[in-house]
N, C-alpha and C. Protein backbone atom coordinates (compact mmCIF):
# COMPACT_ATOMS: atom_id res chain seq x y z
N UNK A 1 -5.94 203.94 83.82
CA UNK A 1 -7.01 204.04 82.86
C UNK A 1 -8.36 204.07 83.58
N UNK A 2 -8.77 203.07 84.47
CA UNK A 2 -9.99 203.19 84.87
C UNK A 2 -9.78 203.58 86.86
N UNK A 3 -10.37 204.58 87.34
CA UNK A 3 -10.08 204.93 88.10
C UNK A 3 -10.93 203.92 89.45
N UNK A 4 -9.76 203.92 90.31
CA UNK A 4 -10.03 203.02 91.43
C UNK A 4 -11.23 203.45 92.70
N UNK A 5 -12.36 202.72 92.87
CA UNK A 5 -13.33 203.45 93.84
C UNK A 5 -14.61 203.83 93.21
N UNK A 6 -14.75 203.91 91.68
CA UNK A 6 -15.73 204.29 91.01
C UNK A 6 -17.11 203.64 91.45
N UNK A 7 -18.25 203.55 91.67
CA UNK A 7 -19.77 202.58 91.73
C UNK A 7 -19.52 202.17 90.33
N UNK A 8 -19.93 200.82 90.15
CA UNK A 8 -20.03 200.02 88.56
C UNK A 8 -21.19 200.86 88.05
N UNK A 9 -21.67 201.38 88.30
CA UNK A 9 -22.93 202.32 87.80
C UNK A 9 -22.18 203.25 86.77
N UNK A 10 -21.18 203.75 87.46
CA UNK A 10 -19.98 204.88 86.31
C UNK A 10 -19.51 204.55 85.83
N UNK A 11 -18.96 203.17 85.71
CA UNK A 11 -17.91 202.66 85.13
C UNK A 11 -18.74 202.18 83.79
N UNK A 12 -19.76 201.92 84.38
CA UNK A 12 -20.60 201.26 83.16
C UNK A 12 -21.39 202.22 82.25
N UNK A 13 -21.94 203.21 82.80
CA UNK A 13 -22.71 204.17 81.77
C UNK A 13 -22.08 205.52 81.35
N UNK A 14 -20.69 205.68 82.15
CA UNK A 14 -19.95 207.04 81.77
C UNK A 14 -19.26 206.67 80.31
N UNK A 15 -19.24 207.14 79.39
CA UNK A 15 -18.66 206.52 78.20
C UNK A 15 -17.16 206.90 78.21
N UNK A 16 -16.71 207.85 79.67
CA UNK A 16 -15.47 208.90 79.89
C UNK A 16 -14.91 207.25 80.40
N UNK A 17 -15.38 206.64 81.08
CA UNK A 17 -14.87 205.36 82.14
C UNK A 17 -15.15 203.92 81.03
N UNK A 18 -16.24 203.59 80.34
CA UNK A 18 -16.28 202.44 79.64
C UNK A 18 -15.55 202.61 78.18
N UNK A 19 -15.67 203.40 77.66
CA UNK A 19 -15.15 203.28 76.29
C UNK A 19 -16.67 202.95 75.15
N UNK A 20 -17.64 202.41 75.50
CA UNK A 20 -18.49 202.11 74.50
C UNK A 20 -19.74 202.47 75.13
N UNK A 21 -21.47 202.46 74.90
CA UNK A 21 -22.68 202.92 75.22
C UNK A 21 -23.04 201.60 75.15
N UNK A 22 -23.91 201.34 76.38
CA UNK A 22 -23.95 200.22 76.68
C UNK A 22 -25.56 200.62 76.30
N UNK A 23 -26.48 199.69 75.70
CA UNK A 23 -28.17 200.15 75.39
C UNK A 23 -28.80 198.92 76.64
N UNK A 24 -30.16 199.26 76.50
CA UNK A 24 -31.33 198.54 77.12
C UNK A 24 -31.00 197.04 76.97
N UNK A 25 -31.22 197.08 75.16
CA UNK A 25 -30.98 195.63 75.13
C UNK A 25 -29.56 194.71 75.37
N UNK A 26 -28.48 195.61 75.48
CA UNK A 26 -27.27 194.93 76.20
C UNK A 26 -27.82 194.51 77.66
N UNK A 27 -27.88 195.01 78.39
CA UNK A 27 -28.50 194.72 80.06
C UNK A 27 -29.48 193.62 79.71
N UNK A 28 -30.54 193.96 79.41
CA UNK A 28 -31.71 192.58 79.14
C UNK A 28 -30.61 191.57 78.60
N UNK A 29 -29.96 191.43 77.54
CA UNK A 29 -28.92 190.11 77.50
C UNK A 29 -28.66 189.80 78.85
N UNK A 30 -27.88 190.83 79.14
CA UNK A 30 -26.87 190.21 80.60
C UNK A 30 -27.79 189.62 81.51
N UNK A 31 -29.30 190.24 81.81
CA UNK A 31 -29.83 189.72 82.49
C UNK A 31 -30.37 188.28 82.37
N UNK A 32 -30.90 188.19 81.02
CA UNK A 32 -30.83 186.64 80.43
C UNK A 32 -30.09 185.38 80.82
N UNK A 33 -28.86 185.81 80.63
CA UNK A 33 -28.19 185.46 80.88
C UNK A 33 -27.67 184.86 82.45
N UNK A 34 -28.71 185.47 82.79
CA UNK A 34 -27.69 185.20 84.28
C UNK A 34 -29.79 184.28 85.01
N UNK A 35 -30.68 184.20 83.81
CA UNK A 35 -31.80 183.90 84.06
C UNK A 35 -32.53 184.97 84.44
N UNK A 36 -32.22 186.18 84.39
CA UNK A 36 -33.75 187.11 84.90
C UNK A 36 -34.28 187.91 84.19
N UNK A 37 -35.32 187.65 84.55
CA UNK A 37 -36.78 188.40 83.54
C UNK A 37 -36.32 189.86 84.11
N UNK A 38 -36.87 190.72 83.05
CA UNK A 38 -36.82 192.21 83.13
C UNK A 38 -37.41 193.09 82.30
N UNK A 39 -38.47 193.60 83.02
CA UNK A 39 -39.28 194.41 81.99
C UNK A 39 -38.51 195.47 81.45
N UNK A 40 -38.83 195.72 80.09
CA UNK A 40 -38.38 196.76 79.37
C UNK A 40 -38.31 198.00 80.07
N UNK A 41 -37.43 199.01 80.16
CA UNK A 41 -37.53 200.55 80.98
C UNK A 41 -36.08 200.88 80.46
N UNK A 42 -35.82 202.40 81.12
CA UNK A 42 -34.46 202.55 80.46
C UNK A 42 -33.39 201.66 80.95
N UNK A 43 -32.24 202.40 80.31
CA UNK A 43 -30.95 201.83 80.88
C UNK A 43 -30.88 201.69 82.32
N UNK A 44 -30.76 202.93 83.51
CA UNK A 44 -30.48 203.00 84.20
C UNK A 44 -31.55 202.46 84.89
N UNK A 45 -32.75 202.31 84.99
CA UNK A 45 -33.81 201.46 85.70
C UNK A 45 -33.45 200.06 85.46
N UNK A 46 -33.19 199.74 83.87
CA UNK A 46 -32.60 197.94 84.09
C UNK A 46 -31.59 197.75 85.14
N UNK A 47 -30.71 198.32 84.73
CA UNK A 47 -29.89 198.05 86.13
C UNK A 47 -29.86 198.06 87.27
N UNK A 48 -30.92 199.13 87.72
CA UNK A 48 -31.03 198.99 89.41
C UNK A 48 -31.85 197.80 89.20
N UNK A 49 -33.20 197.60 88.68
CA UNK A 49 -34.07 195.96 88.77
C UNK A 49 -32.72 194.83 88.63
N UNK A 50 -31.92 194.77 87.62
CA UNK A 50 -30.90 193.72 87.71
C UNK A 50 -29.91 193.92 88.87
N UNK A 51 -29.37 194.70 89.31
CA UNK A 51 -28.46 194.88 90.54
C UNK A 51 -29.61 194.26 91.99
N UNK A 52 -31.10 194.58 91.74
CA UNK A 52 -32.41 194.15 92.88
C UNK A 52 -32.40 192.46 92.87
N UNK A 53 -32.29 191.99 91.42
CA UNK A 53 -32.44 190.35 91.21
C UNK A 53 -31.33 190.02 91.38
N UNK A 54 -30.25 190.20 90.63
CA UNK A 54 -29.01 189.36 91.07
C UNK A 54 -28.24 189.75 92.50
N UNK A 55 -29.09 189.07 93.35
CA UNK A 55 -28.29 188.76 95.01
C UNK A 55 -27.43 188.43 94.63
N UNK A 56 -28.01 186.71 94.38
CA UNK A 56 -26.90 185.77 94.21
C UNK A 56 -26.09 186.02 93.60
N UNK A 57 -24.73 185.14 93.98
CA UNK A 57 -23.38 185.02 93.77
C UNK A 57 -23.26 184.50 92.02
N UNK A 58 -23.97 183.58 92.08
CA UNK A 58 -23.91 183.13 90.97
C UNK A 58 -24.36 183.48 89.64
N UNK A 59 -25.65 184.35 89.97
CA UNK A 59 -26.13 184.99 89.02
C UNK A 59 -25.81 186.58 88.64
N UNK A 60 -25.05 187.06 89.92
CA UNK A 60 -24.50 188.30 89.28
C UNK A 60 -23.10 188.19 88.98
N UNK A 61 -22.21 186.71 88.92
CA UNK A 61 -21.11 186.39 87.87
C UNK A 61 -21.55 186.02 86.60
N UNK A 62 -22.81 185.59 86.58
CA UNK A 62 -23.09 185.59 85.15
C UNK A 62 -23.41 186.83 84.15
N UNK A 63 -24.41 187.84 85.26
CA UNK A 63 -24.32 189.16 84.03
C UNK A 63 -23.37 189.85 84.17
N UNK A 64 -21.85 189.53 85.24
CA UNK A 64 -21.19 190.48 84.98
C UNK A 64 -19.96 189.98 83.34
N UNK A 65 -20.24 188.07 83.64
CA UNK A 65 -19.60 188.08 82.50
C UNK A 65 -20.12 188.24 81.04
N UNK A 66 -21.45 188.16 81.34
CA UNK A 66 -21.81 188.67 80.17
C UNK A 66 -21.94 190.46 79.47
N UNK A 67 -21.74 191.03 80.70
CA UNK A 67 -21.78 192.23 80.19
C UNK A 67 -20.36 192.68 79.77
N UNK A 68 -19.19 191.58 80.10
CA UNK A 68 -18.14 191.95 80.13
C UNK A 68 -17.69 191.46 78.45
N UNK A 69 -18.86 190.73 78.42
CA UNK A 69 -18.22 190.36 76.71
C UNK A 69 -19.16 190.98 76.07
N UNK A 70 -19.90 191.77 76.00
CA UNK A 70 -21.07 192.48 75.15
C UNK A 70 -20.09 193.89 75.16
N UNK A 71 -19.30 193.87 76.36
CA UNK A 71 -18.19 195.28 76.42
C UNK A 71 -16.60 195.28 75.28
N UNK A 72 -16.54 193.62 75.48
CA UNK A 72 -15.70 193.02 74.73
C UNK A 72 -15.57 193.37 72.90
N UNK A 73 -16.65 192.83 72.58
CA UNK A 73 -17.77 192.90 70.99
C UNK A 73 -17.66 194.17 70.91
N UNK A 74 -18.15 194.88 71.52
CA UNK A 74 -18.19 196.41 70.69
C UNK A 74 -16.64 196.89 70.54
N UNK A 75 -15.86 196.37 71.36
CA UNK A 75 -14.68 197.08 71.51
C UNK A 75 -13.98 196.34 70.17
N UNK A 76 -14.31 195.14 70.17
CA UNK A 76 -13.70 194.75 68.86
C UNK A 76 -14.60 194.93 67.60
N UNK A 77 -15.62 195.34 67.42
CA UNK A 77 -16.55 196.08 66.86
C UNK A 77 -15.85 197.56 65.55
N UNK A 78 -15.80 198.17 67.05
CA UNK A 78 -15.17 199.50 67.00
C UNK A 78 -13.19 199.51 65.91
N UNK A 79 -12.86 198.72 66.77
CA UNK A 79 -11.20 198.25 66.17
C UNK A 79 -11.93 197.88 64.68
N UNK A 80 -12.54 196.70 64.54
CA UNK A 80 -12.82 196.23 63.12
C UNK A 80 -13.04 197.36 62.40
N UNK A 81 -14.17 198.26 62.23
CA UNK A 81 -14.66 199.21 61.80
C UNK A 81 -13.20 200.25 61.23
N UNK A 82 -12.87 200.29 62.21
CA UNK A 82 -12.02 201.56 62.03
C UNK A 82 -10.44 200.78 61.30
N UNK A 83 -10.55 199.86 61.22
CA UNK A 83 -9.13 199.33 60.78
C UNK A 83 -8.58 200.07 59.21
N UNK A 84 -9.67 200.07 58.57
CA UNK A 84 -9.28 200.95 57.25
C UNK A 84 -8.76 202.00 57.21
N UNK A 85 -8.95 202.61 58.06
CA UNK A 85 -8.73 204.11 58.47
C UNK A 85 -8.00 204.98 59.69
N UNK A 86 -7.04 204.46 59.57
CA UNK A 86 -5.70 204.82 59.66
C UNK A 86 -5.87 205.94 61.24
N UNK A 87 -6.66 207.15 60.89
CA UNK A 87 -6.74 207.91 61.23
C UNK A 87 -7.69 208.07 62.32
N UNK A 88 -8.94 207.14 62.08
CA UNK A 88 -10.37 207.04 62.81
C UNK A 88 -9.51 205.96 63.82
N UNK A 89 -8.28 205.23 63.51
CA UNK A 89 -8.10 204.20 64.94
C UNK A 89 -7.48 204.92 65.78
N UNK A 90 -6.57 205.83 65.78
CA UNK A 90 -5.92 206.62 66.43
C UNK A 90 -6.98 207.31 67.29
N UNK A 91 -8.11 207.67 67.11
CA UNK A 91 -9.11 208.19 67.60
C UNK A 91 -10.19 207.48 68.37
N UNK A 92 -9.80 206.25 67.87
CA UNK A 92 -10.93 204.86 68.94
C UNK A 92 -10.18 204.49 69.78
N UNK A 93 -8.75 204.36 69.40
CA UNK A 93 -7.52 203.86 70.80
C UNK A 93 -8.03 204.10 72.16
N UNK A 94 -8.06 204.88 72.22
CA UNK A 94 -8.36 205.58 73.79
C UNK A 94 -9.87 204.71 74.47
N UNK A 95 -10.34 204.57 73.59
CA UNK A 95 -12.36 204.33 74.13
C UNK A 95 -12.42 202.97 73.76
N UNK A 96 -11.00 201.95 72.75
CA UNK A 96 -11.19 200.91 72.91
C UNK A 96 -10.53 200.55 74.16
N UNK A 97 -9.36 201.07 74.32
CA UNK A 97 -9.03 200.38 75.77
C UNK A 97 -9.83 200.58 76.81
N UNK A 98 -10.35 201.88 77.10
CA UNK A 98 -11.23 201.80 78.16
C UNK A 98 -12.33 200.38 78.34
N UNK A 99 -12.64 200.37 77.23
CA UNK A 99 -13.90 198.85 77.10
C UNK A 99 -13.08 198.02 77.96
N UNK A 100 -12.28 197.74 77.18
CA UNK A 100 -11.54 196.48 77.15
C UNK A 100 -10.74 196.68 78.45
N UNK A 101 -10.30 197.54 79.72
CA UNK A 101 -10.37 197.72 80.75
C UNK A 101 -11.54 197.39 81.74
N UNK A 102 -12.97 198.12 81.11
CA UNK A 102 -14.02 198.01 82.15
C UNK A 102 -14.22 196.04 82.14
N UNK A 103 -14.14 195.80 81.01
CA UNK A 103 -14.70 194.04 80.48
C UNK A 103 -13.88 193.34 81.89
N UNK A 104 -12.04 193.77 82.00
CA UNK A 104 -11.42 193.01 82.43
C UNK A 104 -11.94 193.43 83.99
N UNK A 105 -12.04 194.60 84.20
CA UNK A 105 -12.69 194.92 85.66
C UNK A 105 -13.98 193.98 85.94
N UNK A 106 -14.79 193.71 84.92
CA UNK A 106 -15.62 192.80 84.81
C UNK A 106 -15.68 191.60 85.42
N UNK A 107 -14.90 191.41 84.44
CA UNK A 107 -14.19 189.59 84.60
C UNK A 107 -13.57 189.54 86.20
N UNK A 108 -13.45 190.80 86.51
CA UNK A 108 -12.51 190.51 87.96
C UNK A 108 -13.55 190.26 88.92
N UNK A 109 -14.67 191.26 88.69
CA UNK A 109 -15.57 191.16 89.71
C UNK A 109 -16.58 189.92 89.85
N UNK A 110 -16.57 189.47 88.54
CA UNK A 110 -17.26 187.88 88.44
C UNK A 110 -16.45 187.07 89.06
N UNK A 111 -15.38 187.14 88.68
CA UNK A 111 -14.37 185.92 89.75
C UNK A 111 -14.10 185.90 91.12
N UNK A 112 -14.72 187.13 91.66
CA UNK A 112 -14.86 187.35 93.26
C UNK A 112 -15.75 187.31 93.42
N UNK A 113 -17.18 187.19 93.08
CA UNK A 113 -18.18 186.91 93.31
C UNK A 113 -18.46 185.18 93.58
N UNK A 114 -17.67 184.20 93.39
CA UNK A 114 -17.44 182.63 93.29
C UNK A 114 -16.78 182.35 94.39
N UNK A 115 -16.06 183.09 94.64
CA UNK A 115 -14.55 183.12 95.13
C UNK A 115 -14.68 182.76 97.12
């Protein structure tokens, strides 16, 4: 499902590799989260400033777990939404697992970051 070797840069903003669109204000959470200020700019500028602040070990296991559950939420988001409709889940299958792949790639990379 998620291909091995990718930069988290693809994994995270290709919607072919995450399954969901990750916005501005998802990143500003994660960054919160992990304590860092971040001026407003696009997507891809938050992230290089947050990939610039979180050196530390500790603080880039925190936005990775938080981005890994903001990846989480939409994915169960998406499932909720579509549960009525029979037809529309068959069609989210694919882009919920991806989430819910990148989240656990997530979670992996936070736990090696401690480690």
């Amino acid at each position: 499902m998620i291909q091995s070797g990718l930069p988290l840069r693809i994994r995270l903003f290709s919607l072919d590799q995450c399954g969901v669109v990750l916005s501005p204000q998802d990143l500003q959470s994660a960054a919160k989260a992990a304590g860092i200020a971040l001026p407003i700019k696009s997507t891809e500028a938050l992230y290089d400033a947050l990939l610039f602040e979180a050196k530390e070990p500790a603080k880039r296991q925190q936005w990775l777990d938080k981005l890994a559950a903001i990846i989480d939420h939409r994915a169960s988001d998406l499932l909720e939404s579509s549960t009525p409709y029979p037809a529309a889940t068959a069609l989210l299958e694919p882009s919920i697992a991806k989430a819910r792949a990148v989240a656990a790639y997530l979670r992996s990379e936070a736990a090696h970051e401690l480690a």
